[in-house]
Protein backbone atom coordinates (compact mmCIF):
# COMPACT_ATOMS: atom_id res chain seq x y z
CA UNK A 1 -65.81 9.97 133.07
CA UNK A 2 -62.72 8.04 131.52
CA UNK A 3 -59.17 10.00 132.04
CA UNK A 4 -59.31 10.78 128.17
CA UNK A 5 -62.87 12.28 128.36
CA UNK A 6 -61.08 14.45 131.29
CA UNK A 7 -58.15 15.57 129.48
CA UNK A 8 -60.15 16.41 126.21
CA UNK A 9 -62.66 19.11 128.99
CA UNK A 10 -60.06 20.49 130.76
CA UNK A 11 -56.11 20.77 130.22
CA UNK A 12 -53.98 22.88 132.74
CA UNK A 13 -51.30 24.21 130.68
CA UNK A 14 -48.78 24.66 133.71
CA UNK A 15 -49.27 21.14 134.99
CA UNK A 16 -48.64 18.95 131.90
CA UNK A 17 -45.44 17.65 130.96
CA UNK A 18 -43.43 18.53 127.66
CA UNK A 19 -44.27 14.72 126.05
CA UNK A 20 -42.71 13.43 122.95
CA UNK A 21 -45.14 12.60 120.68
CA UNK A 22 -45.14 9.77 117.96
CA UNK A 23 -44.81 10.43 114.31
CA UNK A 24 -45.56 8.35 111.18
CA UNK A 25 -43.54 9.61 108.53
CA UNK A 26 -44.50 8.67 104.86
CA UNK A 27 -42.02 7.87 102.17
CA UNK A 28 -42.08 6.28 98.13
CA UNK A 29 -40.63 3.42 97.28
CA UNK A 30 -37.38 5.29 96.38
CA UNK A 31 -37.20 6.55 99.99
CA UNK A 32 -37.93 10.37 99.35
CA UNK A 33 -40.15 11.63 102.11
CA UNK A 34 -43.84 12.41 101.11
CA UNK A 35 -46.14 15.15 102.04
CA UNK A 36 -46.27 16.36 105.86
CA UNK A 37 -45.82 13.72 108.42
CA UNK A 38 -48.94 12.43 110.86
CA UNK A 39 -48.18 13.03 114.49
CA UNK A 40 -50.46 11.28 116.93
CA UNK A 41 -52.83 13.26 119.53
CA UNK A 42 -51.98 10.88 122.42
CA UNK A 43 -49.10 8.32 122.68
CA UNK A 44 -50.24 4.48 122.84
CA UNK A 45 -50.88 2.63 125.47
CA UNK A 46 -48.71 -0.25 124.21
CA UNK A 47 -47.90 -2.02 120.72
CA UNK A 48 -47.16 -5.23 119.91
CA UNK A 49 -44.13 -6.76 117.72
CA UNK A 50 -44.80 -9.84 116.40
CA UNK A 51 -41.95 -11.82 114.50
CA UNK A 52 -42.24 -15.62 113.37
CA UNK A 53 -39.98 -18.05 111.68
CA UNK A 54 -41.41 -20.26 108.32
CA UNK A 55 -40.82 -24.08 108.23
CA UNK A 56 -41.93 -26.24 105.64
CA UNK A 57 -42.00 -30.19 105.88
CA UNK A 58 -39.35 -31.89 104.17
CA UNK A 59 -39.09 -35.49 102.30
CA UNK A 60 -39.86 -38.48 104.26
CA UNK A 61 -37.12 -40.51 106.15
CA UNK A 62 -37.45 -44.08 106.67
CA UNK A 63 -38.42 -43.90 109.77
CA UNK A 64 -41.97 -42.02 108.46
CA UNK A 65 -41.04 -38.90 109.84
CA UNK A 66 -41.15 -35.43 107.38
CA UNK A 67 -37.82 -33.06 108.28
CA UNK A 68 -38.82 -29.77 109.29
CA UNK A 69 -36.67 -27.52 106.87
CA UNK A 70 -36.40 -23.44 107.80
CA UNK A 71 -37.40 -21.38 105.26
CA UNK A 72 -36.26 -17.96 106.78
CA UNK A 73 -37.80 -15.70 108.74
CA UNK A 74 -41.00 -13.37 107.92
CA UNK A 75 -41.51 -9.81 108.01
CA UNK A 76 -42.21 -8.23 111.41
CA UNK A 77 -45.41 -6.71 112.34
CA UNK A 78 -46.33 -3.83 114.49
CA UNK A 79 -49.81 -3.56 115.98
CA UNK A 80 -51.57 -1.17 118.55
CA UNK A 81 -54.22 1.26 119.29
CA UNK A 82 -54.31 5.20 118.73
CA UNK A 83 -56.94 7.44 120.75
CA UNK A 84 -58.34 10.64 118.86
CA UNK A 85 -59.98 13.49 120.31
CA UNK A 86 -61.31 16.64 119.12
CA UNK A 87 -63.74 17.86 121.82
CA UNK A 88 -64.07 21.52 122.93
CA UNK A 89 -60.86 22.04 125.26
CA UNK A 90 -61.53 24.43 128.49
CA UNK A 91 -58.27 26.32 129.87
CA UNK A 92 -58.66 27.07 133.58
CA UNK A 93 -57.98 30.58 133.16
CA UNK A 94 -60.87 30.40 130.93
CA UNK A 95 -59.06 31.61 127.94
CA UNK A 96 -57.73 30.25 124.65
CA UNK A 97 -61.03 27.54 124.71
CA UNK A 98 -60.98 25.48 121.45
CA UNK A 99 -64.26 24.06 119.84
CA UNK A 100 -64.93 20.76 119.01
CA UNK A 101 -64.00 19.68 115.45
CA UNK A 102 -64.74 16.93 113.13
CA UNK A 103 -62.66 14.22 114.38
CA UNK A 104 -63.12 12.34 110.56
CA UNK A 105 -60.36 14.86 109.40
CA UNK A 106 -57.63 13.54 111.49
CA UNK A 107 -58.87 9.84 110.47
CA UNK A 108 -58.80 10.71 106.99
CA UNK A 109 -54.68 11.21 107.04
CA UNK A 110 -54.39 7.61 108.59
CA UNK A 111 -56.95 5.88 105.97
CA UNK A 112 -54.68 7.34 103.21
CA UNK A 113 -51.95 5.07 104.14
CA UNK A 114 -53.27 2.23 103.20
CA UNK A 115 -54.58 4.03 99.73
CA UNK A 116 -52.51 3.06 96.14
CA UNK A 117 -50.48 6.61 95.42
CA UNK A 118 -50.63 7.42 91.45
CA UNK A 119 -47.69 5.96 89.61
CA UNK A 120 -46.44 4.07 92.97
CA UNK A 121 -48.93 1.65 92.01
CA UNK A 122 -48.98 0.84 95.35
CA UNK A 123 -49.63 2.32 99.26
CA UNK A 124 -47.18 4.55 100.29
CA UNK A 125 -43.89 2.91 102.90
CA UNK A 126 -44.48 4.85 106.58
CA UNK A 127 -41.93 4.98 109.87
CA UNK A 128 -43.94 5.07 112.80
CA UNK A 129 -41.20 6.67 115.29
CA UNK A 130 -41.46 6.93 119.22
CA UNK A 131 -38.69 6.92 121.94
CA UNK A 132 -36.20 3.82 120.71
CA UNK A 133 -39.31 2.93 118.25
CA UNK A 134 -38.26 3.53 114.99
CA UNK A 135 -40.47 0.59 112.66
CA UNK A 136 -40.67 1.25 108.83
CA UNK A 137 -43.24 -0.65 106.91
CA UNK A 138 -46.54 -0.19 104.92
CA UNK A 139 -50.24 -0.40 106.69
CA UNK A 140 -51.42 -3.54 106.22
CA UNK A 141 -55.05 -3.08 108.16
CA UNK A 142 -56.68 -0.14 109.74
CA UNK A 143 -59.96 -0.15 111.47
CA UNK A 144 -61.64 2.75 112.60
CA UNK A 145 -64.36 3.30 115.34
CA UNK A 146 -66.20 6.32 115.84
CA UNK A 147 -66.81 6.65 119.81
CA UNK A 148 -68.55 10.01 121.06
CA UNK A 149 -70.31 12.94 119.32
CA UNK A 150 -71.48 16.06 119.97
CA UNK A 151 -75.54 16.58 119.64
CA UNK A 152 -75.33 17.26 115.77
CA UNK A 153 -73.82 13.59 115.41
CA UNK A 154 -70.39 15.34 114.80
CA UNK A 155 -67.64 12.48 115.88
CA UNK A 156 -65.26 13.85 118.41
CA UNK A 157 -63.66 11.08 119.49
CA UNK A 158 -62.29 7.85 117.35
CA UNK A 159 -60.10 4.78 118.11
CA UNK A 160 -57.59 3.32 115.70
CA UNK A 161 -56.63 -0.13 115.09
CA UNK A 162 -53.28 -0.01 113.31
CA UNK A 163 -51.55 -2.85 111.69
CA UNK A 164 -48.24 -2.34 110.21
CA UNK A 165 -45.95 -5.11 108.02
CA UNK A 166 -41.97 -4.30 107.91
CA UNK A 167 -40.83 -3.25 104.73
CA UNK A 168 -37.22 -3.79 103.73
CA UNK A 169 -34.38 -3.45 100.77
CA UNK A 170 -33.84 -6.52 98.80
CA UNK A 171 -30.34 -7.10 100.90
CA UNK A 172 -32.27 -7.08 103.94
CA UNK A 173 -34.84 -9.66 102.43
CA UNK A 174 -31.73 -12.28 101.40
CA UNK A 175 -30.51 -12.13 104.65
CA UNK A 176 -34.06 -13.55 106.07
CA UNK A 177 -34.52 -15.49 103.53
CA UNK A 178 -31.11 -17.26 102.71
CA UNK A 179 -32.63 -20.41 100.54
CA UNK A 180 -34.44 -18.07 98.16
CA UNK A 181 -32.98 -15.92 95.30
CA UNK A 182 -34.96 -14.24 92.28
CA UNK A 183 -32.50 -15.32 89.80
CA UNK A 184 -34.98 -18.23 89.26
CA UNK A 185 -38.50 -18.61 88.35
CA UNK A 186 -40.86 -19.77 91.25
CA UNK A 187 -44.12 -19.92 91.93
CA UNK A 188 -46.42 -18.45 94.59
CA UNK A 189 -49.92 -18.74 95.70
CA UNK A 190 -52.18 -15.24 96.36
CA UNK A 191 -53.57 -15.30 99.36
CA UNK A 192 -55.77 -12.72 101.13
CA UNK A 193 -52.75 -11.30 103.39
CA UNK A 194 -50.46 -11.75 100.73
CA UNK A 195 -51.04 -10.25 97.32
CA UNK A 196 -49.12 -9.50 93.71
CA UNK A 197 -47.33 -6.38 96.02
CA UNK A 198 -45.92 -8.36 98.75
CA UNK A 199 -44.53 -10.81 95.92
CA UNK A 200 -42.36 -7.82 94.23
CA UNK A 201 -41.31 -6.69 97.61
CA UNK A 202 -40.86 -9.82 99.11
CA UNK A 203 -38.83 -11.60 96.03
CA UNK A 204 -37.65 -8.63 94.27
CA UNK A 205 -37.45 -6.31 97.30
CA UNK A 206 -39.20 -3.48 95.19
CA UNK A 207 -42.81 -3.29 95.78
CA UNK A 208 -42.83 -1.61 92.11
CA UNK A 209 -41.61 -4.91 90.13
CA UNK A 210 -44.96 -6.09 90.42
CA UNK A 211 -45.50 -5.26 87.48
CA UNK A 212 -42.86 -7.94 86.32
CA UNK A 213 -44.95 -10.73 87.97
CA UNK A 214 -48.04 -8.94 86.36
CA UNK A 215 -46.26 -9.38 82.55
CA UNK A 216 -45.47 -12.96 83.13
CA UNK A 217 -49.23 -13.96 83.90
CA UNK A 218 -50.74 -11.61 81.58
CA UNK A 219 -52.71 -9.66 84.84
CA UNK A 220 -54.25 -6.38 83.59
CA UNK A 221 -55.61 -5.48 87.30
CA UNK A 222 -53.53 -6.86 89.97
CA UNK A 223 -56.84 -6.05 92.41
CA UNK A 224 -58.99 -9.08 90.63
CA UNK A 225 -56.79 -11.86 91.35
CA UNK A 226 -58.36 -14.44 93.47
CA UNK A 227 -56.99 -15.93 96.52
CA UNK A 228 -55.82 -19.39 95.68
CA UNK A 229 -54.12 -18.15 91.98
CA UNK A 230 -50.64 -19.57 91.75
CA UNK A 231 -48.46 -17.04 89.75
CA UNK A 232 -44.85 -16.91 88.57
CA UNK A 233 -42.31 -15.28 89.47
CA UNK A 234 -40.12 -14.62 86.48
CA UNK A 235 -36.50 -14.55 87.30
CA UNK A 236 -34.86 -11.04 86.91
């Protein structure tokens, strides 16, 4: 029996510690905080920040060698694993037991992060916050897998893949990026980790301009563009 599985059957109330749990807190692209915020059931085993530089090869020199030219720096990522459990939970003074519930209803806060909110057009901007953690961004990939159940086929127990991309104001964006500006018109290619969203942000620094770059290429459904389309991005 794992150390989870033991924790989830019995808990000793006076022996546990008074942790501090992580918390995603979920915002609009203005900033104002949405709905109630998602703390975790049990803190992560690690995470994993991930930051990268982008070159691009320059002209030629006469010596046949391309100049690699920096081309700022890209967004940060934030990966790790969450643990869910809702199996029965035994006391040892044999009071205050809890049943087992449906461990789909605390997976179903996390999958609505990466769901498009009404007129944001777009998945809601989250702050995952623990100890000197504090990491603001949208979900960029979540997976989900279902681990133990109860004889009914009731899932108790669930692990969480969750991939998060940093989300910043367009000042913040300038200051990675020093050699781009949107008062011009560029071009950019889709890609399957980059869409028509991470344009507005990433040019604009407003995830809900996209509907400037959607204007300028006559798209009526941002969600049908095919990796490998160049757009435009108009100059504001």
């Amino acid at each position: 029996m794992s150390a989870l599985d033991r924790l989830s059957t019995l808990q000793f109330s006076s022996q546990i510690p008074d942790i501090k749990k992580a918390k995603i807190e979920i915002f609009d692209l203005k900033g104002n905080k949405l709905g109630e915020e998602i703390e975790v059931l049990f803190n992560p085993a690690q995470y994993t920040l991930s930051d990268s530089p982008r070159y691009s090869k320059g002209r030629r020199h006469s010596s046949g060698k391309s100049k690699m030219m920096y081309q700022g720096g890209s967004a940060s990522t934030l990966d790790m694993e969450l643990f869910l459990d809702t199996g029965p939970v035994l006391n040892a003074s044999g009071t205050g037991n809890k049943a087992a519930t449906d461990v789909y209803d605390k997976v179903k806060k996390f999958r609505e992060l990466v769901q498009v909110k009404g007129e944001m057009h777009a998945p809601p901007i989250v702050k995952f916050i623990w100890g000197s953690l504090s990491f603001r961004g949208v979900v960029t990939g979540l997976k989900s897998t279902f681990t133990k159940f109860t004889e009914s086929g009731m899932p108790i127990q669930a692990k969480l893949s969750l991939s998060l991309k940093e989300y910043s104001e367009l000042d913040a964006e300038k200051r990675r990026s020093p050699f781009e500006s949107p008062d011009r018109t560029k071009c950019r290619t889709i890609r399957e980790d980059y869409n028509i969203w991470d344009m507005a942000k990433s040019e604009y620094g407003d995830m809900a301009k996209w509907k400037v770059i959607a204007k300028a290429n006559n798209i009526s459904n941002p969600l049908e563009i095919l990796p490998g389309t160049i757009v435009k991005i108009p100059a504001l």
